[in-house]
N, C-alpha and C. Protein backbone atom coordinates (compact mmCIF):
# COMPACT_ATOMS: atom_id res chain seq x y z
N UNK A 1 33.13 -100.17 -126.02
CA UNK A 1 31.79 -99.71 -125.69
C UNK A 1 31.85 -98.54 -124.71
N UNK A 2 32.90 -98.35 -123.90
CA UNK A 2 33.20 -97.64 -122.87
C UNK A 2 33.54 -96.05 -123.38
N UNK A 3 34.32 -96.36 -124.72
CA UNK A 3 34.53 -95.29 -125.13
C UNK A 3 33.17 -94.29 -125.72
N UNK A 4 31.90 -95.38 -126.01
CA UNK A 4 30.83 -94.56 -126.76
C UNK A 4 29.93 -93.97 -125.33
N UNK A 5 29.86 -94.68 -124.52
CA UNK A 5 28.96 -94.54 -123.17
C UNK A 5 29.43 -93.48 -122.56
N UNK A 6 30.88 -93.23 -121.90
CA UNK A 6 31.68 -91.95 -121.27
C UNK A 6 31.44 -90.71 -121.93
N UNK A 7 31.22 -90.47 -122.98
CA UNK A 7 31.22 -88.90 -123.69
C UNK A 7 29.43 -88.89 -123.79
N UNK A 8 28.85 -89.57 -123.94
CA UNK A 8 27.65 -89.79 -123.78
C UNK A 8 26.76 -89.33 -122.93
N UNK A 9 27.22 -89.95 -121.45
CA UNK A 9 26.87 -89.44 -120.19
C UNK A 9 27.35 -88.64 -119.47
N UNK A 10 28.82 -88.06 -120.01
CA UNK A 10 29.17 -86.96 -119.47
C UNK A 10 28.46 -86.06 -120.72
N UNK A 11 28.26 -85.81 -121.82
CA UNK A 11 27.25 -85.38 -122.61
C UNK A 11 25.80 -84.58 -121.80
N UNK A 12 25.33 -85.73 -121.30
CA UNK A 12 24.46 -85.61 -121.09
C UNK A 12 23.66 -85.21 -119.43
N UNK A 13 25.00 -85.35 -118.57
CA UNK A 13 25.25 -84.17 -117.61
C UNK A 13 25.47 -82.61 -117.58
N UNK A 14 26.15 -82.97 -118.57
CA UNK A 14 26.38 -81.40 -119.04
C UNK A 14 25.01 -80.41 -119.64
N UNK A 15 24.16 -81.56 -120.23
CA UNK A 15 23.04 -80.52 -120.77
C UNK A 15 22.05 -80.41 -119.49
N UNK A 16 21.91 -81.36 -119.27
CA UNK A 16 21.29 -81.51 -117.53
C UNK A 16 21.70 -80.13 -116.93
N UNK A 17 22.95 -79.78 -116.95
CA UNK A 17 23.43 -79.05 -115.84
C UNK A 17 22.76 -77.48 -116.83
N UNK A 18 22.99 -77.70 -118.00
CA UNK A 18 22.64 -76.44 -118.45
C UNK A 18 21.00 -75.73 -118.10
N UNK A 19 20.35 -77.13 -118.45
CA UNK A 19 18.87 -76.95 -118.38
C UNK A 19 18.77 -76.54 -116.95
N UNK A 20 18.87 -77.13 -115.66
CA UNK A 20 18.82 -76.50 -114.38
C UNK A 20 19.46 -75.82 -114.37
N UNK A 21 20.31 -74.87 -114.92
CA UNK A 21 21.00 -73.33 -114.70
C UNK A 21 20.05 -72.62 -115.25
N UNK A 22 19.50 -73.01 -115.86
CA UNK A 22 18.19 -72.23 -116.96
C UNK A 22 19.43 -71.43 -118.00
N UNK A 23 20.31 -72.29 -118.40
CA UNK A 23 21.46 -71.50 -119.43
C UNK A 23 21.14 -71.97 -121.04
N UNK A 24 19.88 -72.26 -120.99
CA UNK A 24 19.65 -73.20 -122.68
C UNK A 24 18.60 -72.29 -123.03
N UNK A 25 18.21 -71.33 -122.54
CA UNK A 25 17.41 -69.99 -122.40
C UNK A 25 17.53 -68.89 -124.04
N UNK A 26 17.15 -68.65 -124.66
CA UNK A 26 17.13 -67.83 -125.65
C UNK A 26 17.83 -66.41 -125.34
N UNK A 27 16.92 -66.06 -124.07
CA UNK A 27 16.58 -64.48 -123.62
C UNK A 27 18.53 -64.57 -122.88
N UNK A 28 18.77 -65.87 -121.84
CA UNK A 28 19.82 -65.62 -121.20
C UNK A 28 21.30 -65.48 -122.23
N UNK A 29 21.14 -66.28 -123.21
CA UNK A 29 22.00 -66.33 -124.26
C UNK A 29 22.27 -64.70 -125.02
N UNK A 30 21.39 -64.51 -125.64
CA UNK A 30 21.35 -63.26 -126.00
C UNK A 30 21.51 -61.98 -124.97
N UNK A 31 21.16 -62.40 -123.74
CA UNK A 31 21.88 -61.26 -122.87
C UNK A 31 23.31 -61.42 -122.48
N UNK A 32 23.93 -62.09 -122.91
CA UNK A 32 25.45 -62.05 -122.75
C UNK A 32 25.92 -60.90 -123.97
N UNK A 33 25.17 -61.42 -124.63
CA UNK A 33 25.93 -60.30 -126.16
C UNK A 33 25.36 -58.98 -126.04
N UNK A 34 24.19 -58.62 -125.24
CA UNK A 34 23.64 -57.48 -124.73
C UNK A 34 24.34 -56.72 -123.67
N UNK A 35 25.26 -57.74 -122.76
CA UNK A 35 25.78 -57.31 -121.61
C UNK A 35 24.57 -57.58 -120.54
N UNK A 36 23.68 -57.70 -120.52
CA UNK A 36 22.91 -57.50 -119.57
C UNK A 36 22.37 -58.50 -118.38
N UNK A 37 22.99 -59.82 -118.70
CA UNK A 37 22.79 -61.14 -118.07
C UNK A 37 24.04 -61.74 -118.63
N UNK A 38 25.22 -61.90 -117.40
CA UNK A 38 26.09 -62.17 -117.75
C UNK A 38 26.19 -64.14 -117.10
N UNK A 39 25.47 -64.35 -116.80
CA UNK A 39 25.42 -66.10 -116.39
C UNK A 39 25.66 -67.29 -116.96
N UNK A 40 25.61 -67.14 -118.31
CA UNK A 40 26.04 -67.83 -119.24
C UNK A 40 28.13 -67.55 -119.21
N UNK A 41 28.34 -66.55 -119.45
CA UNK A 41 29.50 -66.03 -119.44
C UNK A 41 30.70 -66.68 -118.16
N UNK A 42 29.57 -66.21 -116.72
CA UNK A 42 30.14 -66.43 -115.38
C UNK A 42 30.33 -68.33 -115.88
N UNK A 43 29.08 -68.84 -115.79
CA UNK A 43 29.64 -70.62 -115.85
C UNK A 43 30.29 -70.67 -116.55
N UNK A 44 30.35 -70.51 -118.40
CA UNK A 44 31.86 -70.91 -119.39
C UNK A 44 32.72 -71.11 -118.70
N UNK A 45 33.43 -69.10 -118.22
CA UNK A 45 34.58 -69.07 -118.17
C UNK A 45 35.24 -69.70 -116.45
N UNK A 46 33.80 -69.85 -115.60
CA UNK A 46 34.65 -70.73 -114.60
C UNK A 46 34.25 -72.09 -114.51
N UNK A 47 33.53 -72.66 -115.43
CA UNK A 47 33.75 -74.26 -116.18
C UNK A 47 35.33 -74.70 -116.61
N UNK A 48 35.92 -73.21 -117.43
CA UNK A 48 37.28 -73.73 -118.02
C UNK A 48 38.22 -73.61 -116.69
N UNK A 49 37.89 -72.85 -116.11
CA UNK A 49 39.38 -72.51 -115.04
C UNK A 49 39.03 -73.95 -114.24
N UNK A 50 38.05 -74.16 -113.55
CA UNK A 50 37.93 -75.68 -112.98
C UNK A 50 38.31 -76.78 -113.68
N UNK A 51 38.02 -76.89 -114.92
CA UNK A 51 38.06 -78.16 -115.93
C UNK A 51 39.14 -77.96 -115.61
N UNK A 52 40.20 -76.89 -116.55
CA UNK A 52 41.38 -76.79 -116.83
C UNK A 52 42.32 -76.99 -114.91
N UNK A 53 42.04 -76.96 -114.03
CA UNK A 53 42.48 -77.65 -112.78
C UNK A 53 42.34 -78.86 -112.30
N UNK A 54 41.21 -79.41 -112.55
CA UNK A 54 40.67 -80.48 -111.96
C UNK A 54 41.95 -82.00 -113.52
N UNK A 55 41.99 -81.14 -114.99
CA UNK A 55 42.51 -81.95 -115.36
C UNK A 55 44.43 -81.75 -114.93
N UNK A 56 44.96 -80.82 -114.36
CA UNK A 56 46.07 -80.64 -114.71
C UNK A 56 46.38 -81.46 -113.09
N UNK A 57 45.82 -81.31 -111.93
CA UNK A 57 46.03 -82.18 -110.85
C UNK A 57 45.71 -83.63 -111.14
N UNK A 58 44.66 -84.34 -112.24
CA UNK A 58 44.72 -85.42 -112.05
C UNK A 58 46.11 -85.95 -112.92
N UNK A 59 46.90 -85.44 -114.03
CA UNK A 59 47.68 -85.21 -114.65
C UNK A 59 48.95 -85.23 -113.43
N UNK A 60 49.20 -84.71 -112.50
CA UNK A 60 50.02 -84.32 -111.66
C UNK A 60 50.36 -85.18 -110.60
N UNK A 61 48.77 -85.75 -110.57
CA UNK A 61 48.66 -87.05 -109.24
C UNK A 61 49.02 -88.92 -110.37
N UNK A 62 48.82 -88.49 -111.22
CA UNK A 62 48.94 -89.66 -112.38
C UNK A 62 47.52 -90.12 -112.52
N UNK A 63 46.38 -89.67 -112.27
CA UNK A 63 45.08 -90.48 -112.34
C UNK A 63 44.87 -90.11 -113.28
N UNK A 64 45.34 -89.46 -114.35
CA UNK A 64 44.84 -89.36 -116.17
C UNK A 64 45.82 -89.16 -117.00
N UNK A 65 45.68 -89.13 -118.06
CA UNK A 65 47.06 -89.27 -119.15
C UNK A 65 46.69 -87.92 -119.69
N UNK A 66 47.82 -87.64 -120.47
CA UNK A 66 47.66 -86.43 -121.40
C UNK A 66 46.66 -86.70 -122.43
N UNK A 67 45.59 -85.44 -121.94
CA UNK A 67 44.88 -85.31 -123.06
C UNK A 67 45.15 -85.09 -124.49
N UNK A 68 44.66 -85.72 -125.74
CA UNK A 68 45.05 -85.29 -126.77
C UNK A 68 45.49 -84.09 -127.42
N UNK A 69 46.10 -83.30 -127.51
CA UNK A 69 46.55 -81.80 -128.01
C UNK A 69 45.83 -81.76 -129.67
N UNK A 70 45.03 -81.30 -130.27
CA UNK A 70 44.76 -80.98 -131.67
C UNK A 70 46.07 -80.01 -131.88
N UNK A 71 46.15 -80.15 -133.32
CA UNK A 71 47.27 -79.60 -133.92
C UNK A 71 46.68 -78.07 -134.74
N UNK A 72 47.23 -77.34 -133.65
CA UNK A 72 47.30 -75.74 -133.92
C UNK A 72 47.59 -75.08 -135.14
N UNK A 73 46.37 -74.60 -135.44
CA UNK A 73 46.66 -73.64 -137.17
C UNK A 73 45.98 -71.95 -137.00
N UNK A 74 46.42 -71.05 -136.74
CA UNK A 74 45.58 -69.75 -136.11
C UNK A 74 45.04 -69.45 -137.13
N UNK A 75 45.08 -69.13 -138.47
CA UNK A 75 44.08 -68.86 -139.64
C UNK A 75 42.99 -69.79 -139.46
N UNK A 76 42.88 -70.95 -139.16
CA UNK A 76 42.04 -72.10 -139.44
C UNK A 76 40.98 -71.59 -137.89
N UNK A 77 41.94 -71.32 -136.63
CA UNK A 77 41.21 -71.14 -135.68
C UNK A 77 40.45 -69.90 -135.71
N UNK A 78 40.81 -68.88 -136.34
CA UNK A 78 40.42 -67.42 -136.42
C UNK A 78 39.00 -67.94 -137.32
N UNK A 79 38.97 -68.42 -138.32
CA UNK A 79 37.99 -68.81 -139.22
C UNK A 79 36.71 -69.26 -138.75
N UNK A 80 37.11 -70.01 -137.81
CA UNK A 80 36.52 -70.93 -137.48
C UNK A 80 35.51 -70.27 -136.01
N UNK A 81 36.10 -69.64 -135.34
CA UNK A 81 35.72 -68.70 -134.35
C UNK A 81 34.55 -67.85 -134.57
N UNK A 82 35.16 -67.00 -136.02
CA UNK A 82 34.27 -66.05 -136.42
C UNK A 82 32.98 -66.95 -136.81
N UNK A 83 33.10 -67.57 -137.35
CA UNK A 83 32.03 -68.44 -137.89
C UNK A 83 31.28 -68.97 -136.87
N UNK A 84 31.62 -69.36 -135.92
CA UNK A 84 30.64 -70.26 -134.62
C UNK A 84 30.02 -69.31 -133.97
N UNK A 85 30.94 -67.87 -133.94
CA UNK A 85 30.52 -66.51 -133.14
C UNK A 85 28.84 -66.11 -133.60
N UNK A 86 28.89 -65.74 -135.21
CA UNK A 86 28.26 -65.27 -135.76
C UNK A 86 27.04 -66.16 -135.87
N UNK A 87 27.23 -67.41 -135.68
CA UNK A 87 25.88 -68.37 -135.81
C UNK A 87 25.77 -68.34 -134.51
N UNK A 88 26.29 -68.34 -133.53
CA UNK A 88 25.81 -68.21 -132.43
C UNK A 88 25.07 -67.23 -131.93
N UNK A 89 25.91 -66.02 -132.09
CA UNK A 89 24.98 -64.40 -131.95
C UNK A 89 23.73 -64.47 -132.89
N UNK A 90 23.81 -64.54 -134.44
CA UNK A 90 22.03 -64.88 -134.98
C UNK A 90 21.45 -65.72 -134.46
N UNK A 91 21.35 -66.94 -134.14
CA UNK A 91 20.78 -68.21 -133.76
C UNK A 91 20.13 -67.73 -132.14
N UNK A 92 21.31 -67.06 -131.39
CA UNK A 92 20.95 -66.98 -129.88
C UNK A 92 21.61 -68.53 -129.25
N UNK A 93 22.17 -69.42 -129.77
CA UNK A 93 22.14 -70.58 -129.16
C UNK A 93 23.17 -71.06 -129.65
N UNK A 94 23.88 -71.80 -128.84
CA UNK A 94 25.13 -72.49 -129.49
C UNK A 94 24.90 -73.95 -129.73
N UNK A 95 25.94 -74.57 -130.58
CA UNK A 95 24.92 -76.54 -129.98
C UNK A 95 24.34 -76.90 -129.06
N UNK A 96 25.53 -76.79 -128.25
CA UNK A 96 24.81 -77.64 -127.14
C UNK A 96 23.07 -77.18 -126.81
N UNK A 97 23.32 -75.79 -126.59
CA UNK A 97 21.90 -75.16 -126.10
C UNK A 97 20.78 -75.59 -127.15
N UNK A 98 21.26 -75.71 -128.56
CA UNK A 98 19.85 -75.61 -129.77
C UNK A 98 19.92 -77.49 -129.55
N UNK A 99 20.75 -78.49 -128.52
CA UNK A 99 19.95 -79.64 -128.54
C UNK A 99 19.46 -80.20 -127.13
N UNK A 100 19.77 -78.97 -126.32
CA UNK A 100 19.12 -78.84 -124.82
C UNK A 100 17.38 -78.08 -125.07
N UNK A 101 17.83 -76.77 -125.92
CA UNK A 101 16.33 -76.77 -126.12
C UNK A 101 15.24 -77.57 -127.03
N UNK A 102 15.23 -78.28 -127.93
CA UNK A 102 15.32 -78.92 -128.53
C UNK A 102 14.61 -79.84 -127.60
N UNK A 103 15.02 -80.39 -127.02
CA UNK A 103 14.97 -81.65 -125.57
C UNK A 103 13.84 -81.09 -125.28
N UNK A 104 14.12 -79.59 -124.72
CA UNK A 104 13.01 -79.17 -124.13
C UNK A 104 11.49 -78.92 -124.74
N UNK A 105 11.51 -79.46 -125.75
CA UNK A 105 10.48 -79.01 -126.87
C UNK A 105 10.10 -77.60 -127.49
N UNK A 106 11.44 -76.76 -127.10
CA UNK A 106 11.06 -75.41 -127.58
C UNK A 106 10.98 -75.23 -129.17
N UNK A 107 9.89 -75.08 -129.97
CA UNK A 107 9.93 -74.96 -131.21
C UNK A 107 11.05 -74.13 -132.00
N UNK A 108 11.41 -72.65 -131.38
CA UNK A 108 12.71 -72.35 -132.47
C UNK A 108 13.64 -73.18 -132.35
N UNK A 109 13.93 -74.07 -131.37
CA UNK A 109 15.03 -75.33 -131.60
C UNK A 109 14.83 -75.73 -132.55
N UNK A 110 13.71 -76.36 -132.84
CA UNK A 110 13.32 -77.19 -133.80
C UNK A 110 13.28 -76.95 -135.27
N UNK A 111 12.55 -75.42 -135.05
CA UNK A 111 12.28 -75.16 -136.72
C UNK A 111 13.99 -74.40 -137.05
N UNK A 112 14.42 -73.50 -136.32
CA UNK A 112 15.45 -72.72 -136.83
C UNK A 112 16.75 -73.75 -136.31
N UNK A 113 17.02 -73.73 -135.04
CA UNK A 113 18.42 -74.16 -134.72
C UNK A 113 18.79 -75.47 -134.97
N UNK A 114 18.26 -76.63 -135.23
CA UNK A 114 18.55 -77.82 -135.26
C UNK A 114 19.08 -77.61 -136.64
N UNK A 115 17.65 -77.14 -137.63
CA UNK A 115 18.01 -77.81 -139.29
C UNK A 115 19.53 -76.86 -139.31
N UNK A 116 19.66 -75.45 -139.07
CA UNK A 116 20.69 -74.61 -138.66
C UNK A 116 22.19 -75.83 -138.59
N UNK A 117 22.17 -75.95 -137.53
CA UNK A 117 23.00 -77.12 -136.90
C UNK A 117 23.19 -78.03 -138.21
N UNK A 118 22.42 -78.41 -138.59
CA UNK A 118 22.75 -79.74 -139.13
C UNK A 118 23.29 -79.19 -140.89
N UNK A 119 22.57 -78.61 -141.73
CA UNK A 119 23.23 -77.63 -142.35
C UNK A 119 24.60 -77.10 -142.00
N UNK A 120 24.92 -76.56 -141.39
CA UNK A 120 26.30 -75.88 -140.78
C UNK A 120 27.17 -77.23 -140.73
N UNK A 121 26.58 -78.74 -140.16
CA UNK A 121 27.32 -79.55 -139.83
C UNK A 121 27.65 -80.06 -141.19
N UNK A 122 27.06 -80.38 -142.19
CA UNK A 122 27.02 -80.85 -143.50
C UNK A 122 28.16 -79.92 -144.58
N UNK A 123 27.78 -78.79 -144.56
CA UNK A 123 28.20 -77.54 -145.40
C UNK A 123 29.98 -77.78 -144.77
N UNK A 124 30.01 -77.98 -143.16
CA UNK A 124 31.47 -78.02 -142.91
C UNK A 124 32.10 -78.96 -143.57
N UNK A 125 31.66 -80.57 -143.13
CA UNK A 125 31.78 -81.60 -143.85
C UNK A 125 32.06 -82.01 -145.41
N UNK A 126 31.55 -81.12 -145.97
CA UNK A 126 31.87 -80.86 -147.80
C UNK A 126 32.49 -79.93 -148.07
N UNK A 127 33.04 -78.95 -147.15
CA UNK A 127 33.69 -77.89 -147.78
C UNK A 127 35.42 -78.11 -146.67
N UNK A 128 35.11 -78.95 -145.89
CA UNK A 128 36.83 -79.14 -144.99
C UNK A 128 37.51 -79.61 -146.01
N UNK A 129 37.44 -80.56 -146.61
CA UNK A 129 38.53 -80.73 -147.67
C UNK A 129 39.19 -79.57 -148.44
N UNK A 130 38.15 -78.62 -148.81
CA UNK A 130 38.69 -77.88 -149.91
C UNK A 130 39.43 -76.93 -149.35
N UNK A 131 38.93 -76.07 -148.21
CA UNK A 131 39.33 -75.29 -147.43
C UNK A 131 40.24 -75.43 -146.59
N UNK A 132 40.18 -76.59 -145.79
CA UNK A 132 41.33 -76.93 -144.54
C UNK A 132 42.45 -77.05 -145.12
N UNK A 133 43.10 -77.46 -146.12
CA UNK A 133 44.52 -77.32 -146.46
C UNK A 133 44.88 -76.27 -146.32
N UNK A 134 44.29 -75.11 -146.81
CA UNK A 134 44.98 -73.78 -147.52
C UNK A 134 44.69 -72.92 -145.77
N UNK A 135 43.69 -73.26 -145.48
CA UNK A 135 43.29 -72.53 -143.73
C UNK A 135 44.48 -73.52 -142.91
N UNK A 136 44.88 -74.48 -142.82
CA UNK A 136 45.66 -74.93 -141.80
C UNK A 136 46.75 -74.70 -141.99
N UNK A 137 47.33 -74.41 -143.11
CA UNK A 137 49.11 -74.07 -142.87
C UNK A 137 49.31 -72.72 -142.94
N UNK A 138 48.19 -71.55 -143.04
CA UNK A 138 48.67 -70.53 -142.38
C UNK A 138 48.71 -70.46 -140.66
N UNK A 139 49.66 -70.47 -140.15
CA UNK A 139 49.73 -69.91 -138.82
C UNK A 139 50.00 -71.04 -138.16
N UNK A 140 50.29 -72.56 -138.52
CA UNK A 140 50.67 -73.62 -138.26
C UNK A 140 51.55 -73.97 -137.39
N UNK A 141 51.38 -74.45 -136.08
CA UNK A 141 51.95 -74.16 -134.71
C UNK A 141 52.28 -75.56 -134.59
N UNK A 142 51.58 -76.54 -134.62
CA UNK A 142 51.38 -77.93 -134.18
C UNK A 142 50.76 -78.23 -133.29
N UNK A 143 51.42 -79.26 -132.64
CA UNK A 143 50.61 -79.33 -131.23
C UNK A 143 51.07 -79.15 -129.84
N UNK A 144 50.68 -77.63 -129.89
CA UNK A 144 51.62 -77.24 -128.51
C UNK A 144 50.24 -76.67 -127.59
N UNK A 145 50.39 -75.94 -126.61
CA UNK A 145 50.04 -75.57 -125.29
C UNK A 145 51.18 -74.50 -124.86
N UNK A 146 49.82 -73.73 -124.22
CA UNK A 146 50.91 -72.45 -124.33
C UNK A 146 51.66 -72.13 -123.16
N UNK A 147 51.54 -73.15 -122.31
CA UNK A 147 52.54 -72.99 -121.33
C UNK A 147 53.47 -74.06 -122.12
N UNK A 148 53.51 -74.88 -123.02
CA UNK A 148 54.72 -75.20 -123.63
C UNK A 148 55.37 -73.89 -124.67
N UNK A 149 54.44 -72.96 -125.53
CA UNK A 149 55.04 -72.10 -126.28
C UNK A 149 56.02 -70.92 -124.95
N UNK A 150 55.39 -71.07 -123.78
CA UNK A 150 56.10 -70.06 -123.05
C UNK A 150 56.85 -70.47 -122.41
N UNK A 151 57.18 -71.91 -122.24
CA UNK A 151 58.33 -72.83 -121.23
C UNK A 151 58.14 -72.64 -119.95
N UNK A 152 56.44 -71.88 -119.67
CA UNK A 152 56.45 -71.74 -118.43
C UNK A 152 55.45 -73.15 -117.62
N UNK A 153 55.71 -73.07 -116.29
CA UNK A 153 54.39 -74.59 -115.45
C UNK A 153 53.23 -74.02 -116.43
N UNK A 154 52.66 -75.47 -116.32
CA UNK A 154 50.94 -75.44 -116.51
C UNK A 154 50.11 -74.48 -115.61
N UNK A 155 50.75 -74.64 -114.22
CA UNK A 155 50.05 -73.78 -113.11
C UNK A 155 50.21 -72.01 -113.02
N UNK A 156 51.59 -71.91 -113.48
CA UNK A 156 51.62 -70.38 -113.53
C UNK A 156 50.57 -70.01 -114.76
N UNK A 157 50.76 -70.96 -116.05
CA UNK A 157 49.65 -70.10 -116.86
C UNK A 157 48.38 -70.56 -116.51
N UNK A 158 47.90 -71.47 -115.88
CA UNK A 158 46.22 -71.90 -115.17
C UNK A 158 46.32 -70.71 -114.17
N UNK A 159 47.04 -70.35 -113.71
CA UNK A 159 46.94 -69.01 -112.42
C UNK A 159 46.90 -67.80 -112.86
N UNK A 160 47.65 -67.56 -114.44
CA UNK A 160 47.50 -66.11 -115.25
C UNK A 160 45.76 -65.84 -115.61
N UNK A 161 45.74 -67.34 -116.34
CA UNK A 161 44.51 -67.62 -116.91
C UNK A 161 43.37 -66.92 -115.86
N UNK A 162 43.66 -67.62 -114.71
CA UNK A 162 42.38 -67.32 -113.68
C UNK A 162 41.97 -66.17 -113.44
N UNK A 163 43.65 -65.48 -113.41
CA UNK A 163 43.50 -64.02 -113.09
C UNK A 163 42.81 -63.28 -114.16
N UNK A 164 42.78 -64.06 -115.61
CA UNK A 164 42.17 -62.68 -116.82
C UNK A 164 40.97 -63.15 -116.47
N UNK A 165 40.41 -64.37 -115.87
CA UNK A 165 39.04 -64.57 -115.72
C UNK A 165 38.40 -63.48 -115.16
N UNK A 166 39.08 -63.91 -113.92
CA UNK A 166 38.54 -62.92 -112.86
C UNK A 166 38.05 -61.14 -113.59
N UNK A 167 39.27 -60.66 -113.88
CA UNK A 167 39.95 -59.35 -114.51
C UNK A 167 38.09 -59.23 -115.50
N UNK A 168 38.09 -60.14 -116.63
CA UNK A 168 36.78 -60.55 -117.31
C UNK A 168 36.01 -59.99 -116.90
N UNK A 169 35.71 -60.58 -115.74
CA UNK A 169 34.25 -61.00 -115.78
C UNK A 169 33.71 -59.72 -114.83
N UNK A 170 35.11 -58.86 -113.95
CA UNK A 170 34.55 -58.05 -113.39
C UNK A 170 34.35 -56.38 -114.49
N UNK A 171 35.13 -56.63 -115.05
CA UNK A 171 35.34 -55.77 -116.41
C UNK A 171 33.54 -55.60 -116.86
N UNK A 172 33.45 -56.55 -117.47
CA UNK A 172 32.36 -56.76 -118.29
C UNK A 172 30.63 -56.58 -117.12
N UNK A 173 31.02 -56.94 -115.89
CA UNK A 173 30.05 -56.49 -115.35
C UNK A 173 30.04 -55.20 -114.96
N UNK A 174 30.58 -54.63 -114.77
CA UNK A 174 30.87 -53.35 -114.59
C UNK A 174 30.34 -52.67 -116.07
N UNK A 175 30.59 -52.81 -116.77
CA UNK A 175 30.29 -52.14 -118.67
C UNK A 175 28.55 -52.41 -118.82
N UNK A 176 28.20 -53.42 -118.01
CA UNK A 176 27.28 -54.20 -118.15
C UNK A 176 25.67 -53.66 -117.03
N UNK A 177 26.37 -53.12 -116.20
CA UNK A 177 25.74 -52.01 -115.07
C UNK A 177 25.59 -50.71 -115.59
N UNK A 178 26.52 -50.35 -116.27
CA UNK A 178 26.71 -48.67 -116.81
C UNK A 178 25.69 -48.51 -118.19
N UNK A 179 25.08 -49.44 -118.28
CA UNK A 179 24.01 -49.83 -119.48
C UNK A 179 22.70 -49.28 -118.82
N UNK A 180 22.12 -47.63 -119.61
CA UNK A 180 21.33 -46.78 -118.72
C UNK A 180 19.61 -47.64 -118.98
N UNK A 181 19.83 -48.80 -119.60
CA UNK A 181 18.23 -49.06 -119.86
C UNK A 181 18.18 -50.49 -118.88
């Protein structure tokens, strides 16, 4: 039961947290791909550098086990990218957001992004069989981590990582200022 309740309510913190960021926003979503409201962008990418710390010290202290590794296929991931990208950039909203707004009673949740969602979820569902064989063994890695592909600590690449964050996010605000409207 523990296992259905934990993803649940951390689930459901997470949209919490989105809705008080005001990050389940149409206008804020779409200004990331505009450049022009980069806030959505700033939480992601320092959600992962924290996540990705907060799990590698409890890992380190023994208070958690190794997380599951999915088994690495880069055609399958490239595919798959483009595809979430592109419904994301039309839509304006990614899941989580089209069932935060949604929550919120915003009607394009409702009429466009949900059935969206659920379509997309179905269409994947009937077409992984046919597709995932021939998409997963190009580029077929297994299940590694790329401070295992580089034999280097977890921490030197969580510390590279941080640094392209950083590198990111000042990059992009900067590109994002020089925008004359």
């Amino acid at each position: 039961m523990l296992e259905i309740v934990k993803p649940l309510v951390l689930g459901f913190l997470f949209g919490w947290a989105l809705h008080k960021a005001g990050l389940t926003h149409y206008a804020r979503i779409v200004g990331v791909y505009r450049l022009r409201d980069l806030t959505v962008l700033r939480f992601m990418l320092t959600a992962l550098v924290v996540g990705a710390a907060v799990i590698q010290l409890g890992l380190d202290a023994g208070f958690a086990a190794s997380p599951t590794i999915p088994s690495t296929a880069l055609l399958a991931n490239l595919v798959g990218g483009v595809v979430f990208g592109v419904g994301m950039a039309t839509a304006g909203y990614c899941p989580g957001t089209i069932v935060a707004e949604a929550g919120e009673g915003r009607l394009d949740a409702w009429v466009g992004g949900l059935p969206g969602l659920l379509v997309g979820a179905v269409a994947f569902g009937l077409l992984q069989p046919v597709i995932m064989p021939t998409l997963s063994r190009v580029g077929a890695l297994g299940h590694v981590t790329l401070a295992g592909l580089l034999g280097a600590s977890p921490w030197l690449v969580l510390l590279v990582f941080s640094q392209a964050v950083v590198l990111t996010l000042l990059l992009v605000s900067r590109l994002g200022r020089s925008d004359p409207q």
